[in-house]
PDB file of N, CA and C in Angstrom:
ATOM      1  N   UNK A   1     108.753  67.179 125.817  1.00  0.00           N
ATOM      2  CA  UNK A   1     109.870  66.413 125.252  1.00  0.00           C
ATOM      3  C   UNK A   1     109.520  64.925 125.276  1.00  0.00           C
ATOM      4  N   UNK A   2     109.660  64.160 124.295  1.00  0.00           N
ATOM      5  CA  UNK A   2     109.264  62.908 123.790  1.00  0.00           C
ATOM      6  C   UNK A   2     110.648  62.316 124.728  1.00  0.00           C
ATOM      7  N   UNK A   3     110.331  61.436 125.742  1.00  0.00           N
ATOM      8  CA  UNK A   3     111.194  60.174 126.551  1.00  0.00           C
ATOM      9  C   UNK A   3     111.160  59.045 125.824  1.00  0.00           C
ATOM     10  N   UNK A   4     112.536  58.096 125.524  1.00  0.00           N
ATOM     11  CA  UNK A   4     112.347  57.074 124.809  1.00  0.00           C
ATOM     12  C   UNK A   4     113.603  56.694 125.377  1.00  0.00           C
ATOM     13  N   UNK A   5     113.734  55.248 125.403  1.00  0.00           N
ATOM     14  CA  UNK A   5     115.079  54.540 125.265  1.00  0.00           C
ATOM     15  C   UNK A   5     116.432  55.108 124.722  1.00  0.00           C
ATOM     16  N   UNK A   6     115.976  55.896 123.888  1.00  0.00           N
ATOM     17  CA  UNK A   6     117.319  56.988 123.087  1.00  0.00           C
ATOM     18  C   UNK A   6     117.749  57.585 123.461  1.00  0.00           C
ATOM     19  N   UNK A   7     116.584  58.275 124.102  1.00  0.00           N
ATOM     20  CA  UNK A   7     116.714  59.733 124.777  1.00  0.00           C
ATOM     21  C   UNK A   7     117.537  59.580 126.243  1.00  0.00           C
ATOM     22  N   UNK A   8     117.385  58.398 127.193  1.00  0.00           N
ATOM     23  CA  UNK A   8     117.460  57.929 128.014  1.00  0.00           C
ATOM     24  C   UNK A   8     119.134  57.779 128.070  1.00  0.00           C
ATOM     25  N   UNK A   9     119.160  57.051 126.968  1.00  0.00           N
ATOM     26  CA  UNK A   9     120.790  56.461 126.621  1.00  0.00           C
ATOM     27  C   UNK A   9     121.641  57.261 126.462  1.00  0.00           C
ATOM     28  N   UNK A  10     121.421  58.292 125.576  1.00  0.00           N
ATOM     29  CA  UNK A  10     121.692  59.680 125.274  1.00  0.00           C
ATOM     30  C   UNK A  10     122.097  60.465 126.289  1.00  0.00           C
ATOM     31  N   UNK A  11     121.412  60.818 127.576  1.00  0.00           N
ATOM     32  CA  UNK A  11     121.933  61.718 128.344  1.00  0.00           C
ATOM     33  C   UNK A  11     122.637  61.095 129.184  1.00  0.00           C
ATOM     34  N   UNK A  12     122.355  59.542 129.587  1.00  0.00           N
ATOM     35  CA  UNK A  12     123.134  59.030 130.216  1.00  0.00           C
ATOM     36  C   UNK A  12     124.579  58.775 130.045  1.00  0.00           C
ATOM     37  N   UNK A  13     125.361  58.728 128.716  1.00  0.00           N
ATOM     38  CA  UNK A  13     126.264  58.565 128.052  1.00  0.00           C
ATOM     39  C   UNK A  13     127.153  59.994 128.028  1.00  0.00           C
ATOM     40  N   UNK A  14     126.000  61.311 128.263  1.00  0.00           N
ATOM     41  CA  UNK A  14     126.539  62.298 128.151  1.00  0.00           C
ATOM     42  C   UNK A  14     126.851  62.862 129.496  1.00  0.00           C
ATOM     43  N   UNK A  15     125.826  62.743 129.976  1.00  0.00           N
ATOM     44  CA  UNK A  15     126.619  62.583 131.806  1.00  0.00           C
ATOM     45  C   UNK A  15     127.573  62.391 132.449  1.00  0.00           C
ATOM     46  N   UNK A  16     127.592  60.533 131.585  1.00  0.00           N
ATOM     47  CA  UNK A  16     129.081  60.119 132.193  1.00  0.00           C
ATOM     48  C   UNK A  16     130.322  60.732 131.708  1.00  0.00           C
ATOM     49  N   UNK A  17     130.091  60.760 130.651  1.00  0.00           N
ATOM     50  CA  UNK A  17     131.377  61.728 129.797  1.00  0.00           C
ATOM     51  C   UNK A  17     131.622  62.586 130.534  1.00  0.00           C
ATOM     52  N   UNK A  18     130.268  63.807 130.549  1.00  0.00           N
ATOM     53  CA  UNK A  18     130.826  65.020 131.858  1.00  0.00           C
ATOM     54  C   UNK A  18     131.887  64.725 132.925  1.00  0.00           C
ATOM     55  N   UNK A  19     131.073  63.566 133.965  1.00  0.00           N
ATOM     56  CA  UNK A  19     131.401  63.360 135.093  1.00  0.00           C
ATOM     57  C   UNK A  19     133.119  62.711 134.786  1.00  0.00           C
ATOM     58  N   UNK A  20     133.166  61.799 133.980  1.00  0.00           N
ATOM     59  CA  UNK A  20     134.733  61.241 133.482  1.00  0.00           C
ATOM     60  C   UNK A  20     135.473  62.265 133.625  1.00  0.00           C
ATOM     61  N   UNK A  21     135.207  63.408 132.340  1.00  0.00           N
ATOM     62  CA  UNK A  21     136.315  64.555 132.244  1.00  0.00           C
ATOM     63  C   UNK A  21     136.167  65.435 133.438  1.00  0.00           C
ATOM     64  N   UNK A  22     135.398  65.747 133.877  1.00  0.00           N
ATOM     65  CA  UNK A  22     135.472  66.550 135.330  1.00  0.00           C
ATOM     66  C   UNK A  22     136.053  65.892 136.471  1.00  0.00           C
ATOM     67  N   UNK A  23     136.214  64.412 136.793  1.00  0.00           N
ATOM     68  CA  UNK A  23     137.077  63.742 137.151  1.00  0.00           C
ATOM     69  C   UNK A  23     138.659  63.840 136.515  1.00  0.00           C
ATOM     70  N   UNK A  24     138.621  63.849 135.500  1.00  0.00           N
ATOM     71  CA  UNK A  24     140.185  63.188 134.968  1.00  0.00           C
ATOM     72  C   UNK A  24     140.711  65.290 135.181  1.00  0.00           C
ATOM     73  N   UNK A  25     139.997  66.068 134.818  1.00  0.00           N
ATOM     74  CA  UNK A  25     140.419  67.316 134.871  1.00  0.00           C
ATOM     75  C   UNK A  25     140.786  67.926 136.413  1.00  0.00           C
ATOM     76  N   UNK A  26     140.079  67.260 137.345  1.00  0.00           N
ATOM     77  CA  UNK A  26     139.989  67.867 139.058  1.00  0.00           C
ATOM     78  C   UNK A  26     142.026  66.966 139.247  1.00  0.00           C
ATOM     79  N   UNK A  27     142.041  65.637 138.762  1.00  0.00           N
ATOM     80  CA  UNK A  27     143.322  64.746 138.806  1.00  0.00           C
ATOM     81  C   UNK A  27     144.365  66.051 138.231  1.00  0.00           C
ATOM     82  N   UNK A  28     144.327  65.632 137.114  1.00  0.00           N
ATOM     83  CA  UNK A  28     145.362  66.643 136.231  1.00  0.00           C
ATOM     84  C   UNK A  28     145.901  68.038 137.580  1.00  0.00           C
ATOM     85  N   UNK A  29     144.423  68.667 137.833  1.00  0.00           N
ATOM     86  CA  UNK A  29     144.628  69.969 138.034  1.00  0.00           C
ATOM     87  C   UNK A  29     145.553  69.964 139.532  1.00  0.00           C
ATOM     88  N   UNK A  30     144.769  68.858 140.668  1.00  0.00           N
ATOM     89  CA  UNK A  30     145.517  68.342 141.481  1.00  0.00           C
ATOM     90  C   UNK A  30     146.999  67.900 141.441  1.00  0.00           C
ATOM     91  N   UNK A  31     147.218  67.262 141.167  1.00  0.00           N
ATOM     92  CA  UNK A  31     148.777  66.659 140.277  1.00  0.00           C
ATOM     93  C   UNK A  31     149.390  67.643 140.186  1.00  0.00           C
ATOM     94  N   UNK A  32     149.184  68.339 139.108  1.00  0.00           N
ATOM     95  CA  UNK A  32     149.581  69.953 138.649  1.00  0.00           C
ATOM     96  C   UNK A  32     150.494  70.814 140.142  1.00  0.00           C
ATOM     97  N   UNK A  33     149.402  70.993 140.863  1.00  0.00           N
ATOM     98  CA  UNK A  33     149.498  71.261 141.908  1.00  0.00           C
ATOM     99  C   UNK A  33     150.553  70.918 142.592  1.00  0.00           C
ATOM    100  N   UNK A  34     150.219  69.724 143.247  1.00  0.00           N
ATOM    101  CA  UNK A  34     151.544  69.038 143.915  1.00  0.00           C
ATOM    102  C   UNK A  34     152.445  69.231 143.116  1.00  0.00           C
ATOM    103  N   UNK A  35     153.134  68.909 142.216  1.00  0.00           N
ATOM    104  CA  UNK A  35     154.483  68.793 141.312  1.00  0.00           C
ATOM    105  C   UNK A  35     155.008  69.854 141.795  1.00  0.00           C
ATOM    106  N   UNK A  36     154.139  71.180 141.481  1.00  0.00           N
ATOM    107  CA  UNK A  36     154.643  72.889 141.310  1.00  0.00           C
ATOM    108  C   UNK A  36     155.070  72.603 142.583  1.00  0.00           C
ATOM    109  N   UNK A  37     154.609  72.281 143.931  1.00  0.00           N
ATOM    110  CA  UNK A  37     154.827  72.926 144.554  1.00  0.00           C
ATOM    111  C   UNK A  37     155.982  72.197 145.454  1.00  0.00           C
ATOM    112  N   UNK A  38     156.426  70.599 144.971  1.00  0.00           N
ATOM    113  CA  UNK A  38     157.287  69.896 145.152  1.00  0.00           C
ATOM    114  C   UNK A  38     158.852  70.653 144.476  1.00  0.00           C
ATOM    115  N   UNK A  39     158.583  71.578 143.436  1.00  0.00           N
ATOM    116  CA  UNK A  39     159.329  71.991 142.784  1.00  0.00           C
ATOM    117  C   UNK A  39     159.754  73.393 142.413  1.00  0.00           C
ATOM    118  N   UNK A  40     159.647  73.931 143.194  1.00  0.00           N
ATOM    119  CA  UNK A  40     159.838  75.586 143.098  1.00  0.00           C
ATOM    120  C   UNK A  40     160.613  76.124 142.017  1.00  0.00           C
TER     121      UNK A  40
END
């Protein structure tokens, strides 16, 4: 696989995205959580 500045930028950008939504999704799911259970 050809490494370049692109390529570099590229996964890095896609990473963070991962890591963002797997963050903002663990929140949500947490949250979720508490509410339900504040609220029977």
């Amino acid at each position: 696989m050809f490494i370049d500045d692109a390529v570099i930028a590229g996964l890095l950008t896609v990473g963070l995205m991962v890591i963002f939504l797997a963050g903002v999704g663990v929140f949500i799911y947490q949250d979720a959580r508490k509410s339900s259970k504040k609220n029977p």
